[in-house]
N, C-alpha and C. Protein backbone atom coordinates (compact mmCIF):
# COMPACT_ATOMS: atom_id res chain seq x y z
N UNK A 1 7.79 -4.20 -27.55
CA UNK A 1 8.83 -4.62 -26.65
C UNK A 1 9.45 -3.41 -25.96
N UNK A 2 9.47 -3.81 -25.02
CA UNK A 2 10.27 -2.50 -24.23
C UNK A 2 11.57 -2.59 -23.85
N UNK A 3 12.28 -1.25 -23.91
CA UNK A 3 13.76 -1.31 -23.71
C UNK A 3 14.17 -1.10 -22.20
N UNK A 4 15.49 -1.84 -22.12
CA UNK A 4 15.57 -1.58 -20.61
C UNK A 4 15.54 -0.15 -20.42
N UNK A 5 15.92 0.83 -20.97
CA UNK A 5 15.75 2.38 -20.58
C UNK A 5 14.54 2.55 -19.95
N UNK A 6 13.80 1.89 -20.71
CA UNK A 6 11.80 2.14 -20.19
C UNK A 6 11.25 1.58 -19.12
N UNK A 7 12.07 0.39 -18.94
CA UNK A 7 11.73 -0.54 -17.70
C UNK A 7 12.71 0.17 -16.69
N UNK A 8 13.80 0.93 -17.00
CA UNK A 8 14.05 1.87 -15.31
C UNK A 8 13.72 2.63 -14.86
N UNK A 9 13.42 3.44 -16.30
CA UNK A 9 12.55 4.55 -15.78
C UNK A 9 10.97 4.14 -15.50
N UNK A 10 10.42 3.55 -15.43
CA UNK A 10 9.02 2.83 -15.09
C UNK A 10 9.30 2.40 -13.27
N UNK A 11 10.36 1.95 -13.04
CA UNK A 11 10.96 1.43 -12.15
C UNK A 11 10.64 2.51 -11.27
N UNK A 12 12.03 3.60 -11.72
CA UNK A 12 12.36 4.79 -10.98
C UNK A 12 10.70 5.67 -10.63
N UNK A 13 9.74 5.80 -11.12
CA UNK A 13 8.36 6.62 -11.35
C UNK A 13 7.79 6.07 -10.21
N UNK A 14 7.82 4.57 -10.24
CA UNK A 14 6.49 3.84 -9.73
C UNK A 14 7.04 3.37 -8.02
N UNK A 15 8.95 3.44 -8.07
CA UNK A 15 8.99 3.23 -6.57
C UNK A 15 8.75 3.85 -5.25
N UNK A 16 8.14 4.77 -5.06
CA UNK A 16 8.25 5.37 -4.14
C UNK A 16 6.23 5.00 -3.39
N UNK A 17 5.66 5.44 -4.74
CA UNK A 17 4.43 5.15 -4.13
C UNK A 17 4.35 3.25 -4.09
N UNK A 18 4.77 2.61 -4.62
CA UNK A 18 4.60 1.24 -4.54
C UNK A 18 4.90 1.08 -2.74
N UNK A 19 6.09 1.64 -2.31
CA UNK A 19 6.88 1.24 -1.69
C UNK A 19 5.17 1.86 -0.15
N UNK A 20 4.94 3.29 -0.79
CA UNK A 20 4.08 3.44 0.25
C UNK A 20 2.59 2.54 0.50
N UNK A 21 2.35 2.57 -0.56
CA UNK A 21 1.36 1.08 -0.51
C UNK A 21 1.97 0.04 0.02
N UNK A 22 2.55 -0.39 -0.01
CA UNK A 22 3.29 -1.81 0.45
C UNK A 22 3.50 -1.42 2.25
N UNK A 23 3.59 -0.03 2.57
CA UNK A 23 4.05 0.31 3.94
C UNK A 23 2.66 0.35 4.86
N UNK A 24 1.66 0.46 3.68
CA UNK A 24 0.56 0.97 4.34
C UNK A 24 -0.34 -0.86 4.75
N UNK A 25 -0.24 -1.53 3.69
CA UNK A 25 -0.58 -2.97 3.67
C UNK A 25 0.20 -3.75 5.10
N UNK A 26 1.82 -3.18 5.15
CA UNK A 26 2.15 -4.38 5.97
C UNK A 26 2.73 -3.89 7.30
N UNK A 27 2.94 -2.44 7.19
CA UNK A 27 3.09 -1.69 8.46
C UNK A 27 4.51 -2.08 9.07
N UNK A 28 5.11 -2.06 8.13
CA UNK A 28 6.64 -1.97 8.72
C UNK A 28 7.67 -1.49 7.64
N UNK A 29 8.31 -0.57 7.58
CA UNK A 29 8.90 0.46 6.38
C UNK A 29 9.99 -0.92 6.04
N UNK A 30 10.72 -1.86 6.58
CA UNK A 30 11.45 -2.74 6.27
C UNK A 30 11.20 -4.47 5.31
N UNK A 31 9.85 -4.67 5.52
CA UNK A 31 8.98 -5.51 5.07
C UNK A 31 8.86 -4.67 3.55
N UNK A 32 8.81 -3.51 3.81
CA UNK A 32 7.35 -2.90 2.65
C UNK A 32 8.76 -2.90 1.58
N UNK A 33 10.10 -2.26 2.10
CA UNK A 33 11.06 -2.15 0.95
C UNK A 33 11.18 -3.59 0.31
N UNK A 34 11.41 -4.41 1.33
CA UNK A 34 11.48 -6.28 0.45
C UNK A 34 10.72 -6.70 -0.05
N UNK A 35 9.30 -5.94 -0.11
CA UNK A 35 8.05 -6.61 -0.42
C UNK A 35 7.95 -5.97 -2.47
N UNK A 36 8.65 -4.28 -2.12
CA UNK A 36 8.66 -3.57 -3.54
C UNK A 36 9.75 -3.81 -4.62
N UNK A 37 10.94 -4.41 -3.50
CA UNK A 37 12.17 -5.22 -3.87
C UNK A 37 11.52 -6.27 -4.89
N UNK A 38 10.66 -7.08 -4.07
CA UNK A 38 10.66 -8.51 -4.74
C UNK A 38 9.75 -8.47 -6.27
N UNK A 39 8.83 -7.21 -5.94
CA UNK A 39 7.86 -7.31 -6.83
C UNK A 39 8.67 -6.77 -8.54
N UNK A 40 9.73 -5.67 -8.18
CA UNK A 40 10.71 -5.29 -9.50
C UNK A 40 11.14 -6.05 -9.88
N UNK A 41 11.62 -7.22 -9.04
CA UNK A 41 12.76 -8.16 -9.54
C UNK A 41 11.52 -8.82 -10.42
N UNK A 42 10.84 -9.55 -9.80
CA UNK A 42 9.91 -10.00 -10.84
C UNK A 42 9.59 -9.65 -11.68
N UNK A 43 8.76 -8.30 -11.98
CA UNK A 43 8.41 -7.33 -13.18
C UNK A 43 9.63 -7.60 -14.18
N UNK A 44 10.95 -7.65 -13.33
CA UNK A 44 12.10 -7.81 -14.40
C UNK A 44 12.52 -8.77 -15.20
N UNK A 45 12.52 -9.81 -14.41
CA UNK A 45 12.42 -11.00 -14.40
C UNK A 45 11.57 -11.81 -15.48
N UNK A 46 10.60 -11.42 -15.64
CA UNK A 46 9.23 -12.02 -16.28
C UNK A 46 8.63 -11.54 -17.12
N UNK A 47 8.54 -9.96 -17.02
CA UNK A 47 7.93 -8.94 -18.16
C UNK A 47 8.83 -8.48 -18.54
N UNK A 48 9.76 -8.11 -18.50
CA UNK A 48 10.88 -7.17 -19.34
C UNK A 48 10.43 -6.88 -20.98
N UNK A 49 10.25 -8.40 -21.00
CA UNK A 49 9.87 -7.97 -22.85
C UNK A 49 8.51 -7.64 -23.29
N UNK A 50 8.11 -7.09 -22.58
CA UNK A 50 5.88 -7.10 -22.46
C UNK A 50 6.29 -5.51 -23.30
N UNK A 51 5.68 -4.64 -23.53
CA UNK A 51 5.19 -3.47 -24.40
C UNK A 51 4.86 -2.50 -22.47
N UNK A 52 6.01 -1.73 -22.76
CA UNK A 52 6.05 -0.75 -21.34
C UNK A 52 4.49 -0.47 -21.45
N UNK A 53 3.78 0.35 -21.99
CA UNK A 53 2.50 0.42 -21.54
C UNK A 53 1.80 -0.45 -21.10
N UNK A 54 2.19 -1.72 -20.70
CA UNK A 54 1.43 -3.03 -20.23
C UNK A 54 2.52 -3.13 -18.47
N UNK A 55 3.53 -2.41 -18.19
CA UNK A 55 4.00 -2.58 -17.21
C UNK A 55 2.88 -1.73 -15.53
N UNK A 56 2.06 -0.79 -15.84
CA UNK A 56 1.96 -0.26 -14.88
C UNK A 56 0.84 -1.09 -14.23
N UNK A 57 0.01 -2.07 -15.05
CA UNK A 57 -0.73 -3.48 -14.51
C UNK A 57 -0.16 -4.57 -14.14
N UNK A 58 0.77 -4.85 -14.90
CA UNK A 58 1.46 -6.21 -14.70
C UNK A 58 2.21 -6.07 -13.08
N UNK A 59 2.69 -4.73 -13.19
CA UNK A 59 3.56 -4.38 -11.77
C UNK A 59 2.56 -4.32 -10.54
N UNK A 60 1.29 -3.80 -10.72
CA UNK A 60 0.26 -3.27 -9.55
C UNK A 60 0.26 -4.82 -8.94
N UNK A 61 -0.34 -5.74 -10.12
CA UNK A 61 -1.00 -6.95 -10.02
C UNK A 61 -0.03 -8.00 -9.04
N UNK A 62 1.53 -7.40 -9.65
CA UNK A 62 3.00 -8.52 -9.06
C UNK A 62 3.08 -8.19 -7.80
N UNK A 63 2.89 -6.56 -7.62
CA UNK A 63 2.62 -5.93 -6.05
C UNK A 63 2.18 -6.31 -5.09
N UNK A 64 0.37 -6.73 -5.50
CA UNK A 64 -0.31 -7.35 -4.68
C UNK A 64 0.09 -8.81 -4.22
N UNK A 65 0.37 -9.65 -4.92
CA UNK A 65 0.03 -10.61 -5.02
C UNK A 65 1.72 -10.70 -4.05
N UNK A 66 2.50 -10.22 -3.79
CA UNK A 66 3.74 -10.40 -3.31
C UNK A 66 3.23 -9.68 -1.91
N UNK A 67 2.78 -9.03 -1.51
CA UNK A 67 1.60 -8.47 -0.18
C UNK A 67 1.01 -9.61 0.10
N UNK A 68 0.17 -10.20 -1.08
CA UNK A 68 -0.65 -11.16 -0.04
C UNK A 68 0.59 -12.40 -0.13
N UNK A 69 1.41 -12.66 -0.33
CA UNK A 69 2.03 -14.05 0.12
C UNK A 69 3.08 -13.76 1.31
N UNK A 70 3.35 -12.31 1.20
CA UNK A 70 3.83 -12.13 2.65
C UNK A 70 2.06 -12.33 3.80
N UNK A 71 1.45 -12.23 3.98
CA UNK A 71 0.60 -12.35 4.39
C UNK A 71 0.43 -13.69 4.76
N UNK A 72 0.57 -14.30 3.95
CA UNK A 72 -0.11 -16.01 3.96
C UNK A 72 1.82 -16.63 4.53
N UNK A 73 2.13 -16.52 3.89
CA UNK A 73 3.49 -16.99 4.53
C UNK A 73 3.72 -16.42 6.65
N UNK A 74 2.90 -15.17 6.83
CA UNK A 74 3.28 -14.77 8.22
C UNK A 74 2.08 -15.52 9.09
N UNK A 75 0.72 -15.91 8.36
CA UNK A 75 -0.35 -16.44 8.91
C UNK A 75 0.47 -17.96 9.43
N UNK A 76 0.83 -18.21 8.62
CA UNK A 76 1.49 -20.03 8.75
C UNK A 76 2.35 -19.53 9.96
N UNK A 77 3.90 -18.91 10.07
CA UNK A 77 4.53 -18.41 10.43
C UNK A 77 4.32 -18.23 12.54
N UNK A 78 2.84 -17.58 12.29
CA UNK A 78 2.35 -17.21 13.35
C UNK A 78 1.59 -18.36 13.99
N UNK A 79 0.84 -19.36 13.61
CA UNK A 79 0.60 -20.34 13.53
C UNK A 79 1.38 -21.15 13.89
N UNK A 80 2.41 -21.71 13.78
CA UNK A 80 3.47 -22.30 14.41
C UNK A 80 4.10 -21.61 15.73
N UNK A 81 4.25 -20.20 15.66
CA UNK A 81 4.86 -20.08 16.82
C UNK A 81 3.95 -19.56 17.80
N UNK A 82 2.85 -19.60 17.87
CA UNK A 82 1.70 -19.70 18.66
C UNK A 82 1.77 -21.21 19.31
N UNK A 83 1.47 -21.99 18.67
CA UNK A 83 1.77 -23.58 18.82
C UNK A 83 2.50 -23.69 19.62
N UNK A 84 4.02 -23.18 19.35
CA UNK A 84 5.35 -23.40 20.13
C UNK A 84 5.18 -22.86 21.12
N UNK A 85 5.16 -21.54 20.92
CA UNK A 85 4.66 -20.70 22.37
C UNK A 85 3.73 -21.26 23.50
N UNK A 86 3.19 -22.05 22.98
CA UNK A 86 1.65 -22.47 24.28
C UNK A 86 3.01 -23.62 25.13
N UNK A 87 4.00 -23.98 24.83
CA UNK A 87 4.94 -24.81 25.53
C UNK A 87 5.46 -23.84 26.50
N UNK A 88 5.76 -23.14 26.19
CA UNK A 88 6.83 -22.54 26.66
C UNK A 88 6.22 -21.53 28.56
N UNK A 89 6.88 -21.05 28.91
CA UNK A 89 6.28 -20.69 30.32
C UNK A 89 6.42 -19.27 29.66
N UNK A 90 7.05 -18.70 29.32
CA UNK A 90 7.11 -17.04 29.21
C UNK A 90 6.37 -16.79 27.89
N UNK A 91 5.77 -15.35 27.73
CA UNK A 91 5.14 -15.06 26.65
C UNK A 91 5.33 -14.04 26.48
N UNK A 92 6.29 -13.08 26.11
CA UNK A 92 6.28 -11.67 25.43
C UNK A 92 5.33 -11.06 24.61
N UNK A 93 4.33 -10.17 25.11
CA UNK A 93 3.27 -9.26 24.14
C UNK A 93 3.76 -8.10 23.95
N UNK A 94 5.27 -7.67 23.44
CA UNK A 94 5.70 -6.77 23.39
C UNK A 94 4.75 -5.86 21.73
N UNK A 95 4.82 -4.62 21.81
CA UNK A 95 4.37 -4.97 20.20
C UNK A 95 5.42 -3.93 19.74
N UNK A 96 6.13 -4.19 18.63
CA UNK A 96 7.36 -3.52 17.83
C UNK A 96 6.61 -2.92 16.46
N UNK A 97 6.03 -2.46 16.64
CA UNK A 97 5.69 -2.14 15.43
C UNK A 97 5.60 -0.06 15.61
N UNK A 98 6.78 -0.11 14.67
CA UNK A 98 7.05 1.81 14.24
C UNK A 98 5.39 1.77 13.57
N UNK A 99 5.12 3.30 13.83
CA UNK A 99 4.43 3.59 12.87
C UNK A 99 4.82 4.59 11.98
N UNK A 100 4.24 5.03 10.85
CA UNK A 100 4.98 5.28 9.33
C UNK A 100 5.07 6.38 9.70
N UNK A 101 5.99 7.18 9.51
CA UNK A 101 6.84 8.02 9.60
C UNK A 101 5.34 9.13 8.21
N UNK A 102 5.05 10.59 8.17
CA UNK A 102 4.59 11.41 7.26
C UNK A 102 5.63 11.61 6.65
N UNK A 103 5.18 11.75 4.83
CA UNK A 103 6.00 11.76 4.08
C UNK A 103 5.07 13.03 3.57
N UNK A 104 5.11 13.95 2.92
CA UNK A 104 4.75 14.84 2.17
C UNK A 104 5.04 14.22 0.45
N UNK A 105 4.20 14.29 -0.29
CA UNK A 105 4.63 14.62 -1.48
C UNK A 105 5.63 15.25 -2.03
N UNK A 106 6.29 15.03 -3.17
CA UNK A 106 7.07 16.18 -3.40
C UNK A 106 6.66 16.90 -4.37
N UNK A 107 7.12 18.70 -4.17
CA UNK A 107 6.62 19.57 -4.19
C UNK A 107 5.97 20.23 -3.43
N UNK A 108 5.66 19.62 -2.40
CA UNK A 108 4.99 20.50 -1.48
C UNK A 108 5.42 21.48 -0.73
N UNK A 109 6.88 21.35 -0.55
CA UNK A 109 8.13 22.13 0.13
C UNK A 109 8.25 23.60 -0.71
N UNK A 110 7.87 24.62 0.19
CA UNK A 110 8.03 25.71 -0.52
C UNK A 110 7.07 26.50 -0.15
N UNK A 111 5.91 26.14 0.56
CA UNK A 111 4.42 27.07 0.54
C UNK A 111 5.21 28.02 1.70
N UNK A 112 4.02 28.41 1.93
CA UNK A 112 4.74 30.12 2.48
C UNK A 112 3.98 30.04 3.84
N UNK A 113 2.61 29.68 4.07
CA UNK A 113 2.47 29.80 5.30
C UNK A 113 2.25 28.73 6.45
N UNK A 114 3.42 28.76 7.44
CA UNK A 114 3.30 27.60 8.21
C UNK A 114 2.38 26.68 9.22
N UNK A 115 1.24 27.18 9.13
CA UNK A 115 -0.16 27.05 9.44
C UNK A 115 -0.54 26.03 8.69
N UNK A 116 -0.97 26.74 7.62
CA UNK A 116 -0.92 25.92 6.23
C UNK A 116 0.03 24.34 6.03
N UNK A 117 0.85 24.29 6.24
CA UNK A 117 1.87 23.53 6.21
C UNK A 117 1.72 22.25 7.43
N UNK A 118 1.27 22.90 8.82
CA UNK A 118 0.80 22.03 9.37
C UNK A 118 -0.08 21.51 9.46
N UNK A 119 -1.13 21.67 9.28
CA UNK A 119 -2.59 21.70 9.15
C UNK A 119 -2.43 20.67 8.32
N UNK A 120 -1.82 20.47 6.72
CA UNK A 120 -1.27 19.36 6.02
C UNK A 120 -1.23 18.36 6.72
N UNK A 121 0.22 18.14 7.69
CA UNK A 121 0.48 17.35 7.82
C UNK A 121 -0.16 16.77 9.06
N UNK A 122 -0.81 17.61 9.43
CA UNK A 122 -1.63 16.77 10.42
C UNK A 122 -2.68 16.08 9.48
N UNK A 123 -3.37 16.61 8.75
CA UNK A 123 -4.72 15.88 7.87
C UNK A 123 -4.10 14.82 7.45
N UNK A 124 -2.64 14.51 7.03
CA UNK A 124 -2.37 13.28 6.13
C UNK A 124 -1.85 12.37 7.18
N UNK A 125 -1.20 12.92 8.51
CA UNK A 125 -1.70 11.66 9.32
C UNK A 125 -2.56 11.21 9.75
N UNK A 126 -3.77 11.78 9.64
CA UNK A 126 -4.69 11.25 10.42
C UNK A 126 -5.05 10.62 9.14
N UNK A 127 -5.32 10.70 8.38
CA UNK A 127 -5.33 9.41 6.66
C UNK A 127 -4.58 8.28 6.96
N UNK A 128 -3.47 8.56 7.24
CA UNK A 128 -2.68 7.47 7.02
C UNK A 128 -2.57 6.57 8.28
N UNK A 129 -3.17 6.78 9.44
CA UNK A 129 -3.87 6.17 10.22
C UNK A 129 -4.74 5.28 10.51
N UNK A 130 -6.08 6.07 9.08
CA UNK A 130 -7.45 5.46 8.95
C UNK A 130 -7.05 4.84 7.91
N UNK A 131 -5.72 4.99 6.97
CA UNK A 131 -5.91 3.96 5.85
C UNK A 131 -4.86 2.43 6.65
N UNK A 132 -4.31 2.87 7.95
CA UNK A 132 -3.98 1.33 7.88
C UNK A 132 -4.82 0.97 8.99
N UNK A 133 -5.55 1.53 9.73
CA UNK A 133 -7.53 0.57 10.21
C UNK A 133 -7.79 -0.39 8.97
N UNK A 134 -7.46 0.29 7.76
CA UNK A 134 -8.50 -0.13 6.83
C UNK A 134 -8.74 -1.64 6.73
N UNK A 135 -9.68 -2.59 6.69
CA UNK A 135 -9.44 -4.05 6.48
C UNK A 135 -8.73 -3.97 4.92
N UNK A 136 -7.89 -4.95 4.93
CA UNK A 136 -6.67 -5.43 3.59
C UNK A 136 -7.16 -5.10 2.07
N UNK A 137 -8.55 -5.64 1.88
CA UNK A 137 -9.15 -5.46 0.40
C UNK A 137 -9.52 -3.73 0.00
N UNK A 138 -10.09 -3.34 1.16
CA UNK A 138 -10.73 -1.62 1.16
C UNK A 138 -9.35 -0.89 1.00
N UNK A 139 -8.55 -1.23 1.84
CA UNK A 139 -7.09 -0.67 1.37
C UNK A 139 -6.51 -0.61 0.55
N UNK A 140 -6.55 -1.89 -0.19
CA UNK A 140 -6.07 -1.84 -1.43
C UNK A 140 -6.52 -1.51 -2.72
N UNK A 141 -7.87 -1.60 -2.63
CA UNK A 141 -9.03 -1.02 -3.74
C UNK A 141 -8.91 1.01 -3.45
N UNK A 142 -8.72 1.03 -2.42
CA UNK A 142 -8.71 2.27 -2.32
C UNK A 142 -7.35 3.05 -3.21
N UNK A 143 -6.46 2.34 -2.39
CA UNK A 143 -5.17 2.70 -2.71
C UNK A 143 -5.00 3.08 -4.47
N UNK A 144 -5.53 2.16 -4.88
CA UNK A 144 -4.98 1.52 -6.31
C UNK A 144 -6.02 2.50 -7.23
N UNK A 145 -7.17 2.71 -6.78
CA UNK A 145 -8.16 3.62 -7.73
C UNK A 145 -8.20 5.24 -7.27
N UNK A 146 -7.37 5.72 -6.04
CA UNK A 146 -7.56 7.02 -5.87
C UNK A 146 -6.44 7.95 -5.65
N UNK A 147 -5.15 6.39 -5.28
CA UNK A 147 -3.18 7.09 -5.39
C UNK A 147 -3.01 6.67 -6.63
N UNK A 148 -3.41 5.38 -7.16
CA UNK A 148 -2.28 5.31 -8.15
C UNK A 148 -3.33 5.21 -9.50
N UNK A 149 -4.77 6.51 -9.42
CA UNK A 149 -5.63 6.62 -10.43
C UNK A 149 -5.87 6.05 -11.66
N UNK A 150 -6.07 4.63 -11.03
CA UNK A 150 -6.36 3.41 -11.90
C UNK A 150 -8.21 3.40 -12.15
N UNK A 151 -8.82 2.45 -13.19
CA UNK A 151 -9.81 2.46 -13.34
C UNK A 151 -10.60 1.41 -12.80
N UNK A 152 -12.11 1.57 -12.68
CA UNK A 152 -12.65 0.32 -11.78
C UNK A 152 -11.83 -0.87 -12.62
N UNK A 153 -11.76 -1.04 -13.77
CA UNK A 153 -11.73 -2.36 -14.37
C UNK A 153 -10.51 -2.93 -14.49
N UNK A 154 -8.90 -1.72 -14.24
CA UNK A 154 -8.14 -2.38 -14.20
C UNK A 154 -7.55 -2.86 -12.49
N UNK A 155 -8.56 -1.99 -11.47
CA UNK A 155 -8.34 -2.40 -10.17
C UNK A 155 -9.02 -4.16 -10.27
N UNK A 156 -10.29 -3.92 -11.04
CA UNK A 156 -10.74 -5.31 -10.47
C UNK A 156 -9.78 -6.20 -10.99
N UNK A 157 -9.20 -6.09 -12.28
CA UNK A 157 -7.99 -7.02 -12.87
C UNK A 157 -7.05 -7.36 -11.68
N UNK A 158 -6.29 -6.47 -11.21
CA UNK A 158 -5.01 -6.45 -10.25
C UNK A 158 -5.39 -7.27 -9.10
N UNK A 159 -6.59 -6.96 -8.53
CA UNK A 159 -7.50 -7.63 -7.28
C UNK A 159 -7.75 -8.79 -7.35
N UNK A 160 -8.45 -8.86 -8.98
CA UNK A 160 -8.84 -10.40 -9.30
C UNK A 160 -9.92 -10.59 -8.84
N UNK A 161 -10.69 -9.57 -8.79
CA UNK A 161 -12.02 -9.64 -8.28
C UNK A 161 -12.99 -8.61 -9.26
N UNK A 162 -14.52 -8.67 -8.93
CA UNK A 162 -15.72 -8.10 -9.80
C UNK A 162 -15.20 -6.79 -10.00
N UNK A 163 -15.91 -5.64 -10.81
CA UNK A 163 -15.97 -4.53 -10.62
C UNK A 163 -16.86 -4.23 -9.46
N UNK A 164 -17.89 -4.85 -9.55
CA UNK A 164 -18.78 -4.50 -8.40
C UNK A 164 -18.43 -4.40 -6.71
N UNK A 165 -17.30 -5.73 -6.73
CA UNK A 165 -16.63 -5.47 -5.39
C UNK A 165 -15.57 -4.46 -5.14
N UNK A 166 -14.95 -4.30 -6.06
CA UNK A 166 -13.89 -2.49 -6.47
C UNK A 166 -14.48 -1.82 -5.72
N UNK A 167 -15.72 -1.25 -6.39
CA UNK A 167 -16.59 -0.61 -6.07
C UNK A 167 -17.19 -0.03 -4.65
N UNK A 168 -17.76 -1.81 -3.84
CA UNK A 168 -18.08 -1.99 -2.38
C UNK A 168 -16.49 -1.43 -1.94
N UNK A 169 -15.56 -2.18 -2.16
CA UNK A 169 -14.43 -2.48 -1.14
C UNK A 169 -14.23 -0.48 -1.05
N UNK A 170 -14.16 0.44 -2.21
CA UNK A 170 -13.60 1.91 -2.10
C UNK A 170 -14.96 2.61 -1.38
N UNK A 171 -16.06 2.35 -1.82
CA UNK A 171 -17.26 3.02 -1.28
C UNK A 171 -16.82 2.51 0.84
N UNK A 172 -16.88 1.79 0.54
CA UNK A 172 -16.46 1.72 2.42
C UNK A 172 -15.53 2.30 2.84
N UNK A 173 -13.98 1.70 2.03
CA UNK A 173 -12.99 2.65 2.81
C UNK A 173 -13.44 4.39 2.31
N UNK A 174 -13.84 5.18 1.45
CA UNK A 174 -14.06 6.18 1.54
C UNK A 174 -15.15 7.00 2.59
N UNK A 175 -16.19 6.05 2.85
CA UNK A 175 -17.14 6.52 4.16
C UNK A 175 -15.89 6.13 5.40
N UNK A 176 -15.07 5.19 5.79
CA UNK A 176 -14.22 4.79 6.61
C UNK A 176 -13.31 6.24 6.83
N UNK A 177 -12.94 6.78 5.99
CA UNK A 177 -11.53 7.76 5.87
C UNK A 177 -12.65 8.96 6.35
N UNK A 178 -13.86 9.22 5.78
CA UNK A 178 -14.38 10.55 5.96
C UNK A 178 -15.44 10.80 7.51
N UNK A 179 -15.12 9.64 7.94
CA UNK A 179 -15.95 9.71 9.27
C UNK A 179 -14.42 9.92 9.99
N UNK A 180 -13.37 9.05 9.79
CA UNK A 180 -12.21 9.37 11.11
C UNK A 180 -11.58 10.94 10.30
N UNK A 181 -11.91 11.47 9.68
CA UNK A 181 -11.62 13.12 8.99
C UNK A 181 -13.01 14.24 10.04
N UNK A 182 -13.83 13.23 9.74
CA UNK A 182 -15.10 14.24 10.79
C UNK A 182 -14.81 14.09 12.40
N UNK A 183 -14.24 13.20 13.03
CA UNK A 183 -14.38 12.99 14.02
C UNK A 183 -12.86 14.03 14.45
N UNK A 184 -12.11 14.18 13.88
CA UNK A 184 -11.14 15.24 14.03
C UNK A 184 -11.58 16.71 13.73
N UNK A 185 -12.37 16.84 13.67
CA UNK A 185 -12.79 17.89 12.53
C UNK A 185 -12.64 18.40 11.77
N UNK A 186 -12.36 17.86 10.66
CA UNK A 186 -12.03 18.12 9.49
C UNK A 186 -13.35 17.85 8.30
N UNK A 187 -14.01 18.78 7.96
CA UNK A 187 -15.20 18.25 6.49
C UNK A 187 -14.44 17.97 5.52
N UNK A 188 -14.97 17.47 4.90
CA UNK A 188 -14.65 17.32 3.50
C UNK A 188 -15.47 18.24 2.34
C-alpha cells in the first residue's frame, strides 16, 4: 500500500514529462494540462491504495486512455459542428493552434559554449516537430519506450496492444524522426 507521501512525490516526478506527452499527442499546452490534470485525479482517485511501484503503469495506461477520449469526444464534437456548419453561410478556416513552445531539460542550463547550446535547441525542435507529424500510435509507442524508458511489454500493456505492434509502431516513428534529422542535416 502506498502512502500519500509516495503518491505526491510520484505525482511531483512524473508531471512534467506526462504533461509533455500529453502536449505532444494533442497540440495545445492548455488541453495537455487538463488532459495530465484528469489523469492524477484518477490515479488518485482509484489507485491510491495499489503498491507505489505499480503507479508508474497504472498512471502511463490512465494517461493514454484520457488522450484517447479527448480524441473520441473531439471526433463526435467535430462531427456535429461540421453538420451545423454546412447550414450556415460563413465558414472560418482560421487555424489557432500555438505550437509548443522548446523546453530544454533540466540541467542543461549551464554549458559553456553557446553554439553548443543552440545547435541543441534547434535539433530538439526539429524532433518535436517530427514527433507531432507522428500518426497517434507511433507517437505514443515512441514516446513511452524511449522518454519515459519503459519496456516492449509494459508499452504493449499501456497501449493494449501486441508486443509486436510496440515494436512496428517505434521502428517507424524512429525511421520517421531520423529521415526529418537527415533532411536538416543532422546524422545520427
Amino acid at each position: 500500500m502506498a502512502t500519500p507521501e509516495e503518491l505526491s512525490a510520484f505525482l511531483a516526478e512524473v508531471e512534467r514529462r506526462a504533461f509533455r506527452q500529453a502536449a505532444y499527442a494533442v497540440r495545445d499546452d492548455h488541453l495537455a494540462l487538463d488532459i495530465v490534470q484528469d489523469a492524477m485525479m484518477k490515479l488518485a482517485e482509484h489507485y491510491a491504495q495499489r503498491p507505489a511501484t505499480e503507479f508508474p503503469m497504472l498512471f502511463q495506461r490512465i494517461l493514454q486512455n484520457v488522450i484517447r477520449d479527448h480524441f473520441r469526444r473531439q471526433k463526435v464534437r467535430n462531427l456535429w459542428t461540421t453538420l451545423l456548419s454546412s447550414f450556415s453561410s460563413q465558414q472560418d478556416e482560421e487555424d489557432e493552434r500555438d505550437p509548443l513552445e522548446t523546453l530544454l531539460p533540466e540541467g542543461d542550463a549551464g554549458r559553456d559554449d553557446p553554439r553548443d547550446e543552440v545547435q541543441r535547441r534547434q535539433t530538439l525542435a526539429i524532433i518535436e516537430r517530427a514527433l507531432q507529424k507522428l500518426p497517434q500510435r507511433q507517437r505514443e509507442a515512441f514516446l513511452l519506450r524511449y522518454w519515459e524508458d519503459m519496456d516492449v511489454a509494459e508499452t504493449a500493456a499501456i497501449m493494449g496492444c501486441s508486443e509486436g505492434s510496440v515494436k512496428t509502431h517505434c521502428s517507424r516513428a524512429v525511421h520517421t524522426l531520423a529521415a526529418a534529422l537527415a533532411n536538416k542535416g543532422i546524422g545520427l
